[in-house]
C-alpha atoms as a PDB file:
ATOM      1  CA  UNK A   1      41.639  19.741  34.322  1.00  0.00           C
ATOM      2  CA  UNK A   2      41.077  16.219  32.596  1.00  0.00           C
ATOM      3  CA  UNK A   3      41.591  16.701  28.855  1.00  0.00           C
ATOM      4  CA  UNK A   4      39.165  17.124  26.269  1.00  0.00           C
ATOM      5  CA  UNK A   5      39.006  16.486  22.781  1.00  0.00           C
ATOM      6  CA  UNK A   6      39.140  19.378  20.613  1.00  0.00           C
ATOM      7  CA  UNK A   7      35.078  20.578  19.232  1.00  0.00           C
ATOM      8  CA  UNK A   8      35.184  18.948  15.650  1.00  0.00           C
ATOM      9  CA  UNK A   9      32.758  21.919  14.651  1.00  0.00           C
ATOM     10  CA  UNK A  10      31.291  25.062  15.308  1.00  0.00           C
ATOM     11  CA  UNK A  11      28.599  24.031  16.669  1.00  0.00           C
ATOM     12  CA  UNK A  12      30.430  21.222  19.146  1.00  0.00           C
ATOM     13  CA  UNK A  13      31.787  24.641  20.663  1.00  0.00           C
ATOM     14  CA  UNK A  14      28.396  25.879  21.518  1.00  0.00           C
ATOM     15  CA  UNK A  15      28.458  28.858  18.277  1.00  0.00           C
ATOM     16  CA  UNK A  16      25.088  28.130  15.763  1.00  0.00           C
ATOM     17  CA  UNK A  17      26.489  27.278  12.603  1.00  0.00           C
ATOM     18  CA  UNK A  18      24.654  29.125   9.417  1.00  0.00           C
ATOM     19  CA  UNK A  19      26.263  28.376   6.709  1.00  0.00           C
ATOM     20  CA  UNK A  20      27.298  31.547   4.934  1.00  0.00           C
ATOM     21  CA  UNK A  21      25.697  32.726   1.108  1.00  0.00           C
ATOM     22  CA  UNK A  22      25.783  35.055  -1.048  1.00  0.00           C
ATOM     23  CA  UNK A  23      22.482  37.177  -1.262  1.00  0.00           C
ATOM     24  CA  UNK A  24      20.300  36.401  -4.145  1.00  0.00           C
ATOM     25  CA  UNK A  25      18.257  39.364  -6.481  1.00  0.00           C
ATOM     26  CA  UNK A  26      14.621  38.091  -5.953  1.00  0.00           C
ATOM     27  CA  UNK A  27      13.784  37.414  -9.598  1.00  0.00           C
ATOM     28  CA  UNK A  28      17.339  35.296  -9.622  1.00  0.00           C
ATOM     29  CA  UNK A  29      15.957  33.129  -6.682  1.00  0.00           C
ATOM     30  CA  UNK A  30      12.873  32.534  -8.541  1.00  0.00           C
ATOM     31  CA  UNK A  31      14.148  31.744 -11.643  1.00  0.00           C
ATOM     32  CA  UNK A  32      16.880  29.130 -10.013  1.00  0.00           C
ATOM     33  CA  UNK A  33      13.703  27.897  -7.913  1.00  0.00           C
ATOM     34  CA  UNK A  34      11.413  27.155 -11.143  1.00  0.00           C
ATOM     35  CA  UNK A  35      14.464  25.714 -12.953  1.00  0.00           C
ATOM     36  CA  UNK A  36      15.244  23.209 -10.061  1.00  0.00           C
ATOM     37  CA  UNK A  37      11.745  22.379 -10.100  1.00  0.00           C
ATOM     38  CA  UNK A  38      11.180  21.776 -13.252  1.00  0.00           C
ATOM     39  CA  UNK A  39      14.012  19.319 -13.891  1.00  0.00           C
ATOM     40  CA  UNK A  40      13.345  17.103 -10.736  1.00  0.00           C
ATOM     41  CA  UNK A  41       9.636  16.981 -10.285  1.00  0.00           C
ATOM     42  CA  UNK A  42       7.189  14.949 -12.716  1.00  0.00           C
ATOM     43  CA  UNK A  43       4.093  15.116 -13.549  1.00  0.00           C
ATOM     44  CA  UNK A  44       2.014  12.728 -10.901  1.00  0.00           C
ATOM     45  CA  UNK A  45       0.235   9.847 -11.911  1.00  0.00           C
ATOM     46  CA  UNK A  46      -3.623  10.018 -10.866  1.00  0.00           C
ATOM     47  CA  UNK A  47      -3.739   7.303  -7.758  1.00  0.00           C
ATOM     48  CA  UNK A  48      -4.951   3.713  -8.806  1.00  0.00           C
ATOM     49  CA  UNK A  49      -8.960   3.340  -7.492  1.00  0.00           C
ATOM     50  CA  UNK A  50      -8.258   0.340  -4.728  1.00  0.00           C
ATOM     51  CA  UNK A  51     -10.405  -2.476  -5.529  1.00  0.00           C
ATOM     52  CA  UNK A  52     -13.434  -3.415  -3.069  1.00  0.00           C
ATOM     53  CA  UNK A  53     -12.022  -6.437  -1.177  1.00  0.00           C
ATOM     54  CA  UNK A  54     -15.009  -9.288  -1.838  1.00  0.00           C
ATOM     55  CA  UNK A  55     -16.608 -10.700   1.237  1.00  0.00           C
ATOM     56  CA  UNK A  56     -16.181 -13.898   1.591  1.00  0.00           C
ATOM     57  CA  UNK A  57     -19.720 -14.528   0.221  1.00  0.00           C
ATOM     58  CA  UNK A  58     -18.712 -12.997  -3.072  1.00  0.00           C
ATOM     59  CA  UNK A  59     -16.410 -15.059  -3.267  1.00  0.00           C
ATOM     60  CA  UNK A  60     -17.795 -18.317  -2.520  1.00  0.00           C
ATOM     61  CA  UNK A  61     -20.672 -16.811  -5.279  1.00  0.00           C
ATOM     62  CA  UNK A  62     -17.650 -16.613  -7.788  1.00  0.00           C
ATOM     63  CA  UNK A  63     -16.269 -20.135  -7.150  1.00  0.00           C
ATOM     64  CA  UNK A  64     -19.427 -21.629  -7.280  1.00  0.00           C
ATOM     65  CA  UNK A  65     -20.391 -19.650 -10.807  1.00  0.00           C
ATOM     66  CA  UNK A  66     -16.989 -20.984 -11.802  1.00  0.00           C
ATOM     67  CA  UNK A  67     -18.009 -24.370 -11.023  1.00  0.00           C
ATOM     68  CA  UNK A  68     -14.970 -24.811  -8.907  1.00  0.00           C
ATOM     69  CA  UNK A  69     -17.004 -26.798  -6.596  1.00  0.00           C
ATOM     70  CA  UNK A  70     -13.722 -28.358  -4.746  1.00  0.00           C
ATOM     71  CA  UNK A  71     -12.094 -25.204  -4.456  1.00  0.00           C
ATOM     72  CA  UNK A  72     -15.781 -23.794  -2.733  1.00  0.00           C
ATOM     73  CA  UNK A  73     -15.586 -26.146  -0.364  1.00  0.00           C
ATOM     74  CA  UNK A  74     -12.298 -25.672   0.793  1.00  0.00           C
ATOM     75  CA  UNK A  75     -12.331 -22.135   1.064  1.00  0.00           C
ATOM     76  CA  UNK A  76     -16.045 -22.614   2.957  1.00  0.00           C
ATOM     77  CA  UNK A  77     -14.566 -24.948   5.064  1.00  0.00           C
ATOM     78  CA  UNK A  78     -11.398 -22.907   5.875  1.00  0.00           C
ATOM     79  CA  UNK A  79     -13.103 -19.599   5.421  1.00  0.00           C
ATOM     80  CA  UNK A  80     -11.184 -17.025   8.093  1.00  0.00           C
ATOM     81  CA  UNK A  81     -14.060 -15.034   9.144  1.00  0.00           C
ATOM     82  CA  UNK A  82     -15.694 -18.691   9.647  1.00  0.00           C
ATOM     83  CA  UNK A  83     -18.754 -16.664   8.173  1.00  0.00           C
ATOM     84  CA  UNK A  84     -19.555 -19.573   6.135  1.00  0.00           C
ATOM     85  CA  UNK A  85     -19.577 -22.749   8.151  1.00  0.00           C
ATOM     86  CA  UNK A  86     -22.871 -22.787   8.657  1.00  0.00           C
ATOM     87  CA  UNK A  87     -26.404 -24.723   7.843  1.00  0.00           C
ATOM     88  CA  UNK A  88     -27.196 -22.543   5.072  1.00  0.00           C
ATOM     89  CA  UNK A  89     -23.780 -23.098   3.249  1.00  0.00           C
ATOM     90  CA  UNK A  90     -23.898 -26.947   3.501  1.00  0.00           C
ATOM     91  CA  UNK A  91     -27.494 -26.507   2.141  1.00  0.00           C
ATOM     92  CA  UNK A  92     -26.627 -24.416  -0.459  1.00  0.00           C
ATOM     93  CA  UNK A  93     -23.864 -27.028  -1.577  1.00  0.00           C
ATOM     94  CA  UNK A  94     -26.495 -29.709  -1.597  1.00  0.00           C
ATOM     95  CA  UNK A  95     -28.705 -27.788  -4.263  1.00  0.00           C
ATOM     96  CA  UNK A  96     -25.855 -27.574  -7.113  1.00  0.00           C
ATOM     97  CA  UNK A  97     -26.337 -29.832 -10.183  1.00  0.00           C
ATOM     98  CA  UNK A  98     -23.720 -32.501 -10.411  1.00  0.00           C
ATOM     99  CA  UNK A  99     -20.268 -31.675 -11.554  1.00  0.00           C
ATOM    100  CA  UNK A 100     -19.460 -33.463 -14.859  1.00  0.00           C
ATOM    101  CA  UNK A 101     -15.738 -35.156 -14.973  1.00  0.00           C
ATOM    102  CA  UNK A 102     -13.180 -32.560 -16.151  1.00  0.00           C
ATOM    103  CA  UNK A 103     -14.938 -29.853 -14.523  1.00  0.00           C
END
């Protein structure tokens, strides 16, 4: 027969390996168990509400409130969801009072 390595552990040699303890009393088990737990969990935080993501509307409406009329335009131009390259948009830009200098 070709040789073989020797099994590393009981378990290489085909036996189940439980690992052997000493039988707890009941009220010892719980005990240990509620002392474990108490000095490794934490009390949760309550989970952070997620904030709505804006359309992209909202937030050419918040630019132009800003009067961040460059900034608008870019993101209109570039918008991802290209939902605001339209008529309606460049029309909309056409109705805003002037920008002063600075602004």
């Amino acid at each position: 027969t070709p040789w073989q390595p020797p099994p590393r552990s009981r378990t290489d040699a085909g036996e189940a390996y439980t690992p052997e303890r000493p039988a707890a009393e009941p009220a010892e088990a719980a005990a240990a168990a509620g002392t474990a737990e108490a000095a490794c969990s934490k009390p949760k935080a309550a989970p952070r509400p997620r904030k709505k993501a804006l359309s992209e509307t909202e937030k050419l409406d918040a630019l132009l409130a800003d009067k961040a009329y460059d900034r608008a335009a870019h993101f209109a131009a570039n918008s991802p969801k290209q939902e605001l390259r339209t008529l309606a948009t460049v029309q909309r830009f056409g109705t805003l009072p002037p920008a002063t200098p600075g602004e």
